[in-house]
PDB file of N, CA and C in Angstrom:
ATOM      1  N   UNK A   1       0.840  -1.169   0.000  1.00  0.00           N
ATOM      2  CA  UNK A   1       0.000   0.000   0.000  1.00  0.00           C
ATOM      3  C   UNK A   1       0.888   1.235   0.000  1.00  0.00           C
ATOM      4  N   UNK A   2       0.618   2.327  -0.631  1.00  0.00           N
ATOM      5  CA  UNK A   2       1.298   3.600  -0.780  1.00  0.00           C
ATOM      6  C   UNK A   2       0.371   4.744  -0.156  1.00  0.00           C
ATOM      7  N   UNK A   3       0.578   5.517   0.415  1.00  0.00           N
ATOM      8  CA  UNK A   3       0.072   6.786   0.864  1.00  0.00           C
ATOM      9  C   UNK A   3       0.671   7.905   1.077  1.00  0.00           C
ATOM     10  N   UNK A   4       0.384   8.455  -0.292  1.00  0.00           N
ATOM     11  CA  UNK A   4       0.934   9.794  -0.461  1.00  0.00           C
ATOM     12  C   UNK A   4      -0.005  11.139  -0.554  1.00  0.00           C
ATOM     13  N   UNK A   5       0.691  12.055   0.486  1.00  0.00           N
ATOM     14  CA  UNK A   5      -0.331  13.144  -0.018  1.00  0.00           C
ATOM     15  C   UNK A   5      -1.786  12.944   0.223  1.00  0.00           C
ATOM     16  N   UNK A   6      -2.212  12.241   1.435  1.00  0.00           N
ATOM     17  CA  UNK A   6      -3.688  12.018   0.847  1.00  0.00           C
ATOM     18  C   UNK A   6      -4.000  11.205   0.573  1.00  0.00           C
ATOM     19  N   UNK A   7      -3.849  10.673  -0.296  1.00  0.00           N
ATOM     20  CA  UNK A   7      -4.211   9.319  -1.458  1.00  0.00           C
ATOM     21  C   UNK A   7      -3.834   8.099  -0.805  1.00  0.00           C
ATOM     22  N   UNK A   8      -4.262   6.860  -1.327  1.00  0.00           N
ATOM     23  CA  UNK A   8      -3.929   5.797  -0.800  1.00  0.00           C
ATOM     24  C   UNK A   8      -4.427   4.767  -2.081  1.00  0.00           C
ATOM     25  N   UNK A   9      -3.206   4.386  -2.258  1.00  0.00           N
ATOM     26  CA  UNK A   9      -2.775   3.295  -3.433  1.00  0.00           C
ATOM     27  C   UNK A   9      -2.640   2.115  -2.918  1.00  0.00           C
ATOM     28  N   UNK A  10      -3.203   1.017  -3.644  1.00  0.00           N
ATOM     29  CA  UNK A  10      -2.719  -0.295  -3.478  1.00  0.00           C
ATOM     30  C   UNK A  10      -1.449  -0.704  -4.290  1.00  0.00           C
ATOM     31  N   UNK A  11      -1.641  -2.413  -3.797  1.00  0.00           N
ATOM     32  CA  UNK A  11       0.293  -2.335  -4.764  1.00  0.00           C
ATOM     33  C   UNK A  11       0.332  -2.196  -5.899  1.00  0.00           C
ATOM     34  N   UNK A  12      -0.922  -2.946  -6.629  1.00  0.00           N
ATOM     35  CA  UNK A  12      -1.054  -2.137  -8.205  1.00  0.00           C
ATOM     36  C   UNK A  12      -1.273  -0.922  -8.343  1.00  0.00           C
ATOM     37  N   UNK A  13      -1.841   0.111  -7.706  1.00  0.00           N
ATOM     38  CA  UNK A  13      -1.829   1.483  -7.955  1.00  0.00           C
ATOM     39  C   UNK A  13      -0.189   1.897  -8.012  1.00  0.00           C
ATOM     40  N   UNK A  14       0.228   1.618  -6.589  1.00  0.00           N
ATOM     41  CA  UNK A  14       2.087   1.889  -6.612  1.00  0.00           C
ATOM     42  C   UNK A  14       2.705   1.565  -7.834  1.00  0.00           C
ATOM     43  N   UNK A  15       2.644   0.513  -8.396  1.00  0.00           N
ATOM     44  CA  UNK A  15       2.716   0.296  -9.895  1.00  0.00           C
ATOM     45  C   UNK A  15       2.688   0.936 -10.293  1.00  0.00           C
ATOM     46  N   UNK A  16       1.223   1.344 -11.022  1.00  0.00           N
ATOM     47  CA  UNK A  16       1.232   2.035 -11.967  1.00  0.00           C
ATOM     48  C   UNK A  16       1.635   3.408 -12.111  1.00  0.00           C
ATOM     49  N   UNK A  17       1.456   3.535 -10.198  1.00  0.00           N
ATOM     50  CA  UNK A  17       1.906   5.244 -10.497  1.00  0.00           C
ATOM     51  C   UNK A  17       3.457   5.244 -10.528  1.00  0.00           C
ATOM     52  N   UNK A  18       4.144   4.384 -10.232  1.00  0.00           N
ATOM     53  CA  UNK A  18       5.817   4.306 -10.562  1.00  0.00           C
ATOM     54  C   UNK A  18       5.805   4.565 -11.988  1.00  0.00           C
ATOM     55  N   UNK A  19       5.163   3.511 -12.700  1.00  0.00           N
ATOM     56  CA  UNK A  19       5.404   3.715 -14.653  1.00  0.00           C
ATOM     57  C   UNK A  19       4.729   5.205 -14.962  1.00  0.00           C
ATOM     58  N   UNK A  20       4.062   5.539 -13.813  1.00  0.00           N
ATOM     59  CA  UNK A  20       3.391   6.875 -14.215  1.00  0.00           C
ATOM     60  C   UNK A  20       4.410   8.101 -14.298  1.00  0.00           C
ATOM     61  N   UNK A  21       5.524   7.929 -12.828  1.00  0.00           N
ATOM     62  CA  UNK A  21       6.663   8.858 -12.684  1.00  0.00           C
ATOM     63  C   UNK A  21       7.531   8.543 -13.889  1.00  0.00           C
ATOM     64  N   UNK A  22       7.969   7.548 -13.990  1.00  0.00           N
ATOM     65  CA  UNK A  22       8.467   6.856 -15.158  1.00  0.00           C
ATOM     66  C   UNK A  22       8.442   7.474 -16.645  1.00  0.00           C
ATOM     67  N   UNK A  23       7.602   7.650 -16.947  1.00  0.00           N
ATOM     68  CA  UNK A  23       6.583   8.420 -18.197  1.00  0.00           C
ATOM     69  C   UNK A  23       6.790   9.896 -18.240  1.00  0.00           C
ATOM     70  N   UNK A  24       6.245  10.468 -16.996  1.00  0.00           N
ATOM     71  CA  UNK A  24       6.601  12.089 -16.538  1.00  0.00           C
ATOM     72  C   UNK A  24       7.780  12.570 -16.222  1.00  0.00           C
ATOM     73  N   UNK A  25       9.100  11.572 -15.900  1.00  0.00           N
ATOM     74  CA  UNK A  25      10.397  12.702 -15.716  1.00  0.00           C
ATOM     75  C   UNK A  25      11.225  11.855 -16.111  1.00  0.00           C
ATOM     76  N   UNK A  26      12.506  12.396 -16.487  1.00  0.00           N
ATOM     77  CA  UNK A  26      13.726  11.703 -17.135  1.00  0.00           C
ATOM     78  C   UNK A  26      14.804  12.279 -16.793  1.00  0.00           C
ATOM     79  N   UNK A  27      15.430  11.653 -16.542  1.00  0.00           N
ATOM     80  CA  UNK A  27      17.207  12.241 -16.077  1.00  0.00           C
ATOM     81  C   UNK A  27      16.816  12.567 -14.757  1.00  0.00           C
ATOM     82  N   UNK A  28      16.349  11.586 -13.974  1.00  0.00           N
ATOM     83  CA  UNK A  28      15.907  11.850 -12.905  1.00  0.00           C
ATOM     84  C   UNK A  28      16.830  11.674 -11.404  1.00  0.00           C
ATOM     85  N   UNK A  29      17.424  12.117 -10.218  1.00  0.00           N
ATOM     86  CA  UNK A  29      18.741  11.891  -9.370  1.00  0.00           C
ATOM     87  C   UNK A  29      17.711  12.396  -8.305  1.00  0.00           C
ATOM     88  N   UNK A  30      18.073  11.342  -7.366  1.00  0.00           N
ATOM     89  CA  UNK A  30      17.665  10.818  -6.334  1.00  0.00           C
ATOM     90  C   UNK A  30      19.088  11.337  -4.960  1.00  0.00           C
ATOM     91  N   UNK A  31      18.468  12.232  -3.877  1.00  0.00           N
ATOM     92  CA  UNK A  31      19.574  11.948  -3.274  1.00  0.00           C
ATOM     93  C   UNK A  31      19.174  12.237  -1.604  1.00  0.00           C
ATOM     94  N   UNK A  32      19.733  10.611  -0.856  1.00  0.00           N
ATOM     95  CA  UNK A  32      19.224  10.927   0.438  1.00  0.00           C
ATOM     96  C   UNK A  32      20.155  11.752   1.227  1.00  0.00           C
ATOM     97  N   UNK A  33      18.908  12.357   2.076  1.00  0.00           N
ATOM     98  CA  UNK A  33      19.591  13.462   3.061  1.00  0.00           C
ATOM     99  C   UNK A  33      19.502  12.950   4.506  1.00  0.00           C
ATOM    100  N   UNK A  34      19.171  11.868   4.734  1.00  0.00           N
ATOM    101  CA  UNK A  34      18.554  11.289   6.423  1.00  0.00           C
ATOM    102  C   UNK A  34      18.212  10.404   6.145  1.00  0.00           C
ATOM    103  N   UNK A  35      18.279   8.885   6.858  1.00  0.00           N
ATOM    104  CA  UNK A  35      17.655   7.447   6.874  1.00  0.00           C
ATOM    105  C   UNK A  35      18.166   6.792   7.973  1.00  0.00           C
ATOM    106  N   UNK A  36      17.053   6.612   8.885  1.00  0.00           N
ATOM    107  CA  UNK A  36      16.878   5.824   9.939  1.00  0.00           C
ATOM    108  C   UNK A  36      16.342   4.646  10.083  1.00  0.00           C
ATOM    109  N   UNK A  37      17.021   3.456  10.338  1.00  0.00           N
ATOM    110  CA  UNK A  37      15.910   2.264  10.000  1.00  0.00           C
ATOM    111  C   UNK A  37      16.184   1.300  11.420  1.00  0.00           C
ATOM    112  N   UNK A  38      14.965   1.303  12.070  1.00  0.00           N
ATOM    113  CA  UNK A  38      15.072  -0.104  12.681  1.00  0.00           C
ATOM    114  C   UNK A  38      13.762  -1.426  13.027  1.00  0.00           C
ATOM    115  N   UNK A  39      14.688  -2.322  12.450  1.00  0.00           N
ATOM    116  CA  UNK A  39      13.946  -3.680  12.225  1.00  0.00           C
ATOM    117  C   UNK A  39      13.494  -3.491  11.231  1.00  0.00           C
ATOM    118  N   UNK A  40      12.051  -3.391  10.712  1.00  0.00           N
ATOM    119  CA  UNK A  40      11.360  -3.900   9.404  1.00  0.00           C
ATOM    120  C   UNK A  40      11.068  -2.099   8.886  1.00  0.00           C
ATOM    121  N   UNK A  41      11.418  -1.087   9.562  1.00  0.00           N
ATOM    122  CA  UNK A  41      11.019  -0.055   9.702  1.00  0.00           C
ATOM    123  C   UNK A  41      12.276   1.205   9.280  1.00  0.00           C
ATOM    124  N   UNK A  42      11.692   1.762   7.937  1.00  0.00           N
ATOM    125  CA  UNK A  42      12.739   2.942   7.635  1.00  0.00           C
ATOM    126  C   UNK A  42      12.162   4.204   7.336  1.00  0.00           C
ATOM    127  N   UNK A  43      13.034   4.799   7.871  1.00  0.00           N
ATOM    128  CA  UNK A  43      12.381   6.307   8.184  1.00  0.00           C
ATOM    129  C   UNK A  43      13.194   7.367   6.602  1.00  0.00           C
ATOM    130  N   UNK A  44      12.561   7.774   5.947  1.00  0.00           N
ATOM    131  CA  UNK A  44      13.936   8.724   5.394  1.00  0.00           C
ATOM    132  C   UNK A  44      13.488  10.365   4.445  1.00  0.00           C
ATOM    133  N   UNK A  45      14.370  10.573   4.497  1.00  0.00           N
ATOM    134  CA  UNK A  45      14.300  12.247   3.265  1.00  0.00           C
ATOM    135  C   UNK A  45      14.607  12.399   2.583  1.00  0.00           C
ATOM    136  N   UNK A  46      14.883  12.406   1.108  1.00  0.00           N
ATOM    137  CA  UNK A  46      15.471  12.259   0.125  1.00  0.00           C
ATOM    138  C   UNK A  46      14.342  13.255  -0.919  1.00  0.00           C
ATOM    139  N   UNK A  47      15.608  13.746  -1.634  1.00  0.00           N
ATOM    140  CA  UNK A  47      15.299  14.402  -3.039  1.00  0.00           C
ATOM    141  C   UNK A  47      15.313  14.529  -3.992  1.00  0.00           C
ATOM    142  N   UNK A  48      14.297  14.133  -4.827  1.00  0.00           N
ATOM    143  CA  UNK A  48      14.420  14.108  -6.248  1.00  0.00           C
ATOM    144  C   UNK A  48      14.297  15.520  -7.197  1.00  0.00           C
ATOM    145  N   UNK A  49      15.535  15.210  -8.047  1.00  0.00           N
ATOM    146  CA  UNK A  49      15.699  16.578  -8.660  1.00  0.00           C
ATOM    147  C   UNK A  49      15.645  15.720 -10.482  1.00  0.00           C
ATOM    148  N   UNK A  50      14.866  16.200 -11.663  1.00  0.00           N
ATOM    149  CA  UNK A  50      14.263  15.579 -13.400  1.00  0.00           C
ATOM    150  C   UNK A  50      14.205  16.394 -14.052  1.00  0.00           C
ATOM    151  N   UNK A  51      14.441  16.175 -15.379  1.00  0.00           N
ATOM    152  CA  UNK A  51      13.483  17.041 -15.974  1.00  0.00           C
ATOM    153  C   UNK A  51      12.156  16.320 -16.165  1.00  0.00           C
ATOM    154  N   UNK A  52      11.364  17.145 -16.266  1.00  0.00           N
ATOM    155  CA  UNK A  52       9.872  17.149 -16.979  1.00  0.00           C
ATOM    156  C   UNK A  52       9.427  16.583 -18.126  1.00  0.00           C
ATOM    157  N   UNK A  53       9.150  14.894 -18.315  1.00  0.00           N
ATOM    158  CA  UNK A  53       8.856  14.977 -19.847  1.00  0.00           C
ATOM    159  C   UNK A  53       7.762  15.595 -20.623  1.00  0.00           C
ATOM    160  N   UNK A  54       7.555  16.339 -21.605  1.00  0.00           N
ATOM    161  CA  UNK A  54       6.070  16.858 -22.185  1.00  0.00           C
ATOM    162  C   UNK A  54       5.049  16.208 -22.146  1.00  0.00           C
ATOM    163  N   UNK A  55       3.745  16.244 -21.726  1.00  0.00           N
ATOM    164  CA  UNK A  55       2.840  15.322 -21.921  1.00  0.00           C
ATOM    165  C   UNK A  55       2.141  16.657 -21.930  1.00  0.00           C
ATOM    166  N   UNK A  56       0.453  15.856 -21.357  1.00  0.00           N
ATOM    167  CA  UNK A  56      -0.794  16.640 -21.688  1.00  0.00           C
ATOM    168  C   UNK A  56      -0.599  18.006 -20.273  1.00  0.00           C
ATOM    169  N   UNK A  57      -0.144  17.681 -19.194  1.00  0.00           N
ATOM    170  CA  UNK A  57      -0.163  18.305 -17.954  1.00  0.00           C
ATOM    171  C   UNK A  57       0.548  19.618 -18.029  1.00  0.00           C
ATOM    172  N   UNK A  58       1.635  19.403 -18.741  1.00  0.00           N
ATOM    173  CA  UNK A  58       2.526  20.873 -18.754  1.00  0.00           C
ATOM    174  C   UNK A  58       3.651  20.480 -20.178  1.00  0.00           C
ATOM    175  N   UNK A  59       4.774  21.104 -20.172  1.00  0.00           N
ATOM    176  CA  UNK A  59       5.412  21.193 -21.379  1.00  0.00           C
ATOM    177  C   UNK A  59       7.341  21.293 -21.103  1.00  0.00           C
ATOM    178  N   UNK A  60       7.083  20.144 -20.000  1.00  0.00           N
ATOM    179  CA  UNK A  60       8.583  19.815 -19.646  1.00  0.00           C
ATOM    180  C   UNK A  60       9.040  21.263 -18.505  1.00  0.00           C
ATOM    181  N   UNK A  61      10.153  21.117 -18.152  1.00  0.00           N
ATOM    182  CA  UNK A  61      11.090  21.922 -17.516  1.00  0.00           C
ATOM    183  C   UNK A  61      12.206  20.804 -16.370  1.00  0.00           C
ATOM    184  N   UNK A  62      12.240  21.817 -15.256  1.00  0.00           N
ATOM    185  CA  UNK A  62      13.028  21.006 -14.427  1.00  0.00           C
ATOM    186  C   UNK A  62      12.196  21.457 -12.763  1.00  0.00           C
ATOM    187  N   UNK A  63      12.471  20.015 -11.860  1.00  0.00           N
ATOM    188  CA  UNK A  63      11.408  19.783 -10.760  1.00  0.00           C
ATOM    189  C   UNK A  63      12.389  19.420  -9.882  1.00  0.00           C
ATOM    190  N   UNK A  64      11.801  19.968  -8.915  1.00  0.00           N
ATOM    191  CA  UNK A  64      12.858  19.143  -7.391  1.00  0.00           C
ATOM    192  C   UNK A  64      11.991  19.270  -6.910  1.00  0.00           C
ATOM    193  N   UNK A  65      11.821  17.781  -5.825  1.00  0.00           N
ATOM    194  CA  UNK A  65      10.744  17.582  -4.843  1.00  0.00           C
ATOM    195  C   UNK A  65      11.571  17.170  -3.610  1.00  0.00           C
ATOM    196  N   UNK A  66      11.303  17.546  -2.551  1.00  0.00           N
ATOM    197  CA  UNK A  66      11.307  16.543  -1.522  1.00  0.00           C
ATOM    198  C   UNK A  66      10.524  16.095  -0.442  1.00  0.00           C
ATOM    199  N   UNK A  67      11.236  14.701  -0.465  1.00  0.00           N
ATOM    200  CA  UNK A  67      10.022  13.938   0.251  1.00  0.00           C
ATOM    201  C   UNK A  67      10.486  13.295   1.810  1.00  0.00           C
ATOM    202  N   UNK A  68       9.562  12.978   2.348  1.00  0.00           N
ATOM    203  CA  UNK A  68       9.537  12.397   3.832  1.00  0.00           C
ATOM    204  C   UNK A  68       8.676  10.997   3.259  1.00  0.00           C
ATOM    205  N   UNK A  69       9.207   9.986   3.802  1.00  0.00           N
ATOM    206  CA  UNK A  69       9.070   8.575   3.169  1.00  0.00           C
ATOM    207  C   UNK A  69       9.462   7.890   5.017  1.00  0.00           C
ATOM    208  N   UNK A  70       7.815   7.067   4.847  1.00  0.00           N
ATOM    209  CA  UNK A  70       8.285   5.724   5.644  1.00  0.00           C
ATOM    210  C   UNK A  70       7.656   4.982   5.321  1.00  0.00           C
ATOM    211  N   UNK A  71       8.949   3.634   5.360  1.00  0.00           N
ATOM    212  CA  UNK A  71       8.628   2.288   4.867  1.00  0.00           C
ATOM    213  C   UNK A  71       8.713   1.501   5.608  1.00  0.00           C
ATOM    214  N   UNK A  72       7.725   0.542   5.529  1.00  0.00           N
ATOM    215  CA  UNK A  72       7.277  -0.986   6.451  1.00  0.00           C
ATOM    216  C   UNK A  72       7.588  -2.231   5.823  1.00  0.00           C
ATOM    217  N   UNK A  73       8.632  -2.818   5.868  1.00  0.00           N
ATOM    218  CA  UNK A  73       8.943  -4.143   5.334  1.00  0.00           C
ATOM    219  C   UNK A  73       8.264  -5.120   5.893  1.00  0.00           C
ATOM    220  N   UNK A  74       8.252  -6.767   5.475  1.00  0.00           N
ATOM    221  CA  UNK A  74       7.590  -7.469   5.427  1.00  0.00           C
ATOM    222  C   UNK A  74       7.968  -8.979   4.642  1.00  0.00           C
ATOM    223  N   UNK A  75       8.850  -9.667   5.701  1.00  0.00           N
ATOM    224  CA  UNK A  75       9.936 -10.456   4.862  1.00  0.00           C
ATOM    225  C   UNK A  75      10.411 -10.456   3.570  1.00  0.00           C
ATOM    226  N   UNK A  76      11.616  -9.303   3.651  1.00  0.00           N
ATOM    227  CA  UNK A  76      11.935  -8.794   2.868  1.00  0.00           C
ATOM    228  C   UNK A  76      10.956  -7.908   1.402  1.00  0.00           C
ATOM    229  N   UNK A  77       9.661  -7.459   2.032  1.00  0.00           N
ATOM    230  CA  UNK A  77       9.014  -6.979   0.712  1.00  0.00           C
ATOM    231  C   UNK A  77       8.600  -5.847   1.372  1.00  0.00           C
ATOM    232  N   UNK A  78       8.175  -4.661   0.567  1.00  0.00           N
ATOM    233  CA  UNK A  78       8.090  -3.605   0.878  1.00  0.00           C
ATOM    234  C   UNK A  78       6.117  -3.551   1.175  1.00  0.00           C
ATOM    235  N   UNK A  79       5.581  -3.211   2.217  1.00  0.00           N
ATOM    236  CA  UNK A  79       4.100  -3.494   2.394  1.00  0.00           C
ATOM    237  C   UNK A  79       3.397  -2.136   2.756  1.00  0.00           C
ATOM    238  N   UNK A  80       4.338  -1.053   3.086  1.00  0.00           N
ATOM    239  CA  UNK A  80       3.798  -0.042   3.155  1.00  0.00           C
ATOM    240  C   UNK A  80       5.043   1.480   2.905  1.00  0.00           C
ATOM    241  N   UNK A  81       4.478   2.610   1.648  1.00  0.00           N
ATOM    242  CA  UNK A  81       4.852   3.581   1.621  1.00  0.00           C
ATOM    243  C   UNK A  81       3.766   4.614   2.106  1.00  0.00           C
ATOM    244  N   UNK A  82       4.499   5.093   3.043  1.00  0.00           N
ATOM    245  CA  UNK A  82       4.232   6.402   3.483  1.00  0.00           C
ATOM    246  C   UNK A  82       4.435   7.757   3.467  1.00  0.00           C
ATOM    247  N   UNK A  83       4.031   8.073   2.355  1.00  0.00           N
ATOM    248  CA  UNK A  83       4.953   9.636   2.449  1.00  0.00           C
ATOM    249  C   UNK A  83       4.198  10.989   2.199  1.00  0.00           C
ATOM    250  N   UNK A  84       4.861  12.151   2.016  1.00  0.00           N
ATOM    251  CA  UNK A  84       4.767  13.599   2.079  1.00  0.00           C
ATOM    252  C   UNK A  84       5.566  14.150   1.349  1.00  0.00           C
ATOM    253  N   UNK A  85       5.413  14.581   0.332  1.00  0.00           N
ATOM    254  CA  UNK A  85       6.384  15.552  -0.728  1.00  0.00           C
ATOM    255  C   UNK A  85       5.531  17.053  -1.026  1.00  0.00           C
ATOM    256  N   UNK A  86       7.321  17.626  -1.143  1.00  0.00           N
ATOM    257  CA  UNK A  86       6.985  19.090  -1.519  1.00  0.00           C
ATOM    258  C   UNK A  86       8.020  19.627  -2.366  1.00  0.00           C
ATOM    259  N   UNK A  87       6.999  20.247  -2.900  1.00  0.00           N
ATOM    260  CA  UNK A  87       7.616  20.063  -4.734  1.00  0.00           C
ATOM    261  C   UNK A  87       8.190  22.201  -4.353  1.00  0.00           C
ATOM    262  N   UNK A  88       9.858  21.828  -4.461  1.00  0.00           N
ATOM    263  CA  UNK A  88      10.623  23.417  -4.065  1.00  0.00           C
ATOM    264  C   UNK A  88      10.886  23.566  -5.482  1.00  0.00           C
ATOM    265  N   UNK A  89      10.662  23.028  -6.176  1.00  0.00           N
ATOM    266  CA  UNK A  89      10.748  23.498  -7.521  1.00  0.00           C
ATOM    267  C   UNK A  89      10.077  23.026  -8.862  1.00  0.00           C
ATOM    268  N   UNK A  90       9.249  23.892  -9.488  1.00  0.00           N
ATOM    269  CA  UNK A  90       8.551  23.329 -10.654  1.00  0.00           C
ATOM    270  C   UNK A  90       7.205  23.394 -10.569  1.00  0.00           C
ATOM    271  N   UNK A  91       6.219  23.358 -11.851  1.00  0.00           N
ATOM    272  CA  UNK A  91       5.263  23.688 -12.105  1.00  0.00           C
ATOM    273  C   UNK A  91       4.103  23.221 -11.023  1.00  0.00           C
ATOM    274  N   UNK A  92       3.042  23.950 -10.288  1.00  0.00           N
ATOM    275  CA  UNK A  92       2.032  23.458  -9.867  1.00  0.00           C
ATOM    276  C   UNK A  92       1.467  21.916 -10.426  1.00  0.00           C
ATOM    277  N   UNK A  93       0.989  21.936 -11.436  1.00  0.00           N
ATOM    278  CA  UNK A  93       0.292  20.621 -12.308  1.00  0.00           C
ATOM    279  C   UNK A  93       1.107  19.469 -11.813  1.00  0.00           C
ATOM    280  N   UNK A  94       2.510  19.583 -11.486  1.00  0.00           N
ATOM    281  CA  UNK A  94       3.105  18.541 -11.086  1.00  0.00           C
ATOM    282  C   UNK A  94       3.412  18.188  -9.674  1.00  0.00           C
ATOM    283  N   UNK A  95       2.390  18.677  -8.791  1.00  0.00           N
ATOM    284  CA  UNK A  95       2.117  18.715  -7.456  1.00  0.00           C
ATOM    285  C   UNK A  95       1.288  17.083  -7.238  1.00  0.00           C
ATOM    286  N   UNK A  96       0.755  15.857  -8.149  1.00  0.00           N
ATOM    287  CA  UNK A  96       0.332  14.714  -7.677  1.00  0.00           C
ATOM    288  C   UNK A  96       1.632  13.833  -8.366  1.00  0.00           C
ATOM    289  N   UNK A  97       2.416  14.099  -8.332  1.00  0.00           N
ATOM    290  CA  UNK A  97       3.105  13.106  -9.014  1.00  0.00           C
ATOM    291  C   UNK A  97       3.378  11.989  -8.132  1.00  0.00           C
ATOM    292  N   UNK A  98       3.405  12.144  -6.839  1.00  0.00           N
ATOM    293  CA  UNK A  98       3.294  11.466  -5.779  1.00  0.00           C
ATOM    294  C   UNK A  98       2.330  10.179  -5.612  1.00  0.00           C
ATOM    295  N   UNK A  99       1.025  10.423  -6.470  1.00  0.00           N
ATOM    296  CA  UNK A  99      -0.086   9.522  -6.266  1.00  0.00           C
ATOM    297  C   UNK A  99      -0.746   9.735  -7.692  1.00  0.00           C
ATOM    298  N   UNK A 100       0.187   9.988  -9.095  1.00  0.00           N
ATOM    299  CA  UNK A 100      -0.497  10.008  -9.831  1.00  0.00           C
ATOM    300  C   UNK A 100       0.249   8.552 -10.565  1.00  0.00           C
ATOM    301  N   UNK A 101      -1.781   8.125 -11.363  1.00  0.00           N
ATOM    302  CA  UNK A 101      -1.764   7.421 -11.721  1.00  0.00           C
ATOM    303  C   UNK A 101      -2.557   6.871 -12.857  1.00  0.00           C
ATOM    304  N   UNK A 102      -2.838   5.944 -14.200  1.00  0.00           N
ATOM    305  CA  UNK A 102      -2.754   6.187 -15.320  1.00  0.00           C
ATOM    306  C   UNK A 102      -4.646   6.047 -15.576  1.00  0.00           C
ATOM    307  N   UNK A 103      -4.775   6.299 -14.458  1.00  0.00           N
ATOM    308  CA  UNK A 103      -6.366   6.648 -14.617  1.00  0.00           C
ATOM    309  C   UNK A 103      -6.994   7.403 -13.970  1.00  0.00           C
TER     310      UNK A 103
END
């Protein structure tokens, strides 16, 4: 299950909205700033900085988000995302990217 922002995705939603981020940004760098984990349980902050691919929503640029993420493992599988992102750079429209998904 994913819960972002509000929203609450199952594991196929998480899916799809991964191929969804997937689709929407490219040249995308990931970089953690904090991660705490104990037992099945990780805490972390990390920021993603893309460009924008063109679609129907907007017409590309460049985005930095960051996010507050906690994750719940589950012999060895991931069973719950939890998070909060805030988008310090880049177009409004790209404020669900968090929980967007291909329907």
């Amino acid at each position: 299950m994913q819960k972002s922002d509000g929203t609450t995705l199952s594991f196929a939603g998480f899916i799809d909205q991964v191929r969804e981020v997937k689709k929407s940004l490219t040249n995308m760098y990931m970089t953690f700033e904090q991660m705490v984990a104990e037992g099945d349980k990780v805490m972390e902050i990390h920021v993603v900085e893309a460009n924008m691919a063109p679609t129907d929503k907007h017409l590309g640029g460049k985005i930095k988000v960051r996010l507050i993420t906690f994750w719940e493992l589950m012999d060895g599988k991931i069973v719950l995302c939890d998070e909060l992102s805030h988008i310090e750079h880049g177009p409004p429209e790209a404020r669900d990217l968090g929980s967007r998904t291909s329907k």
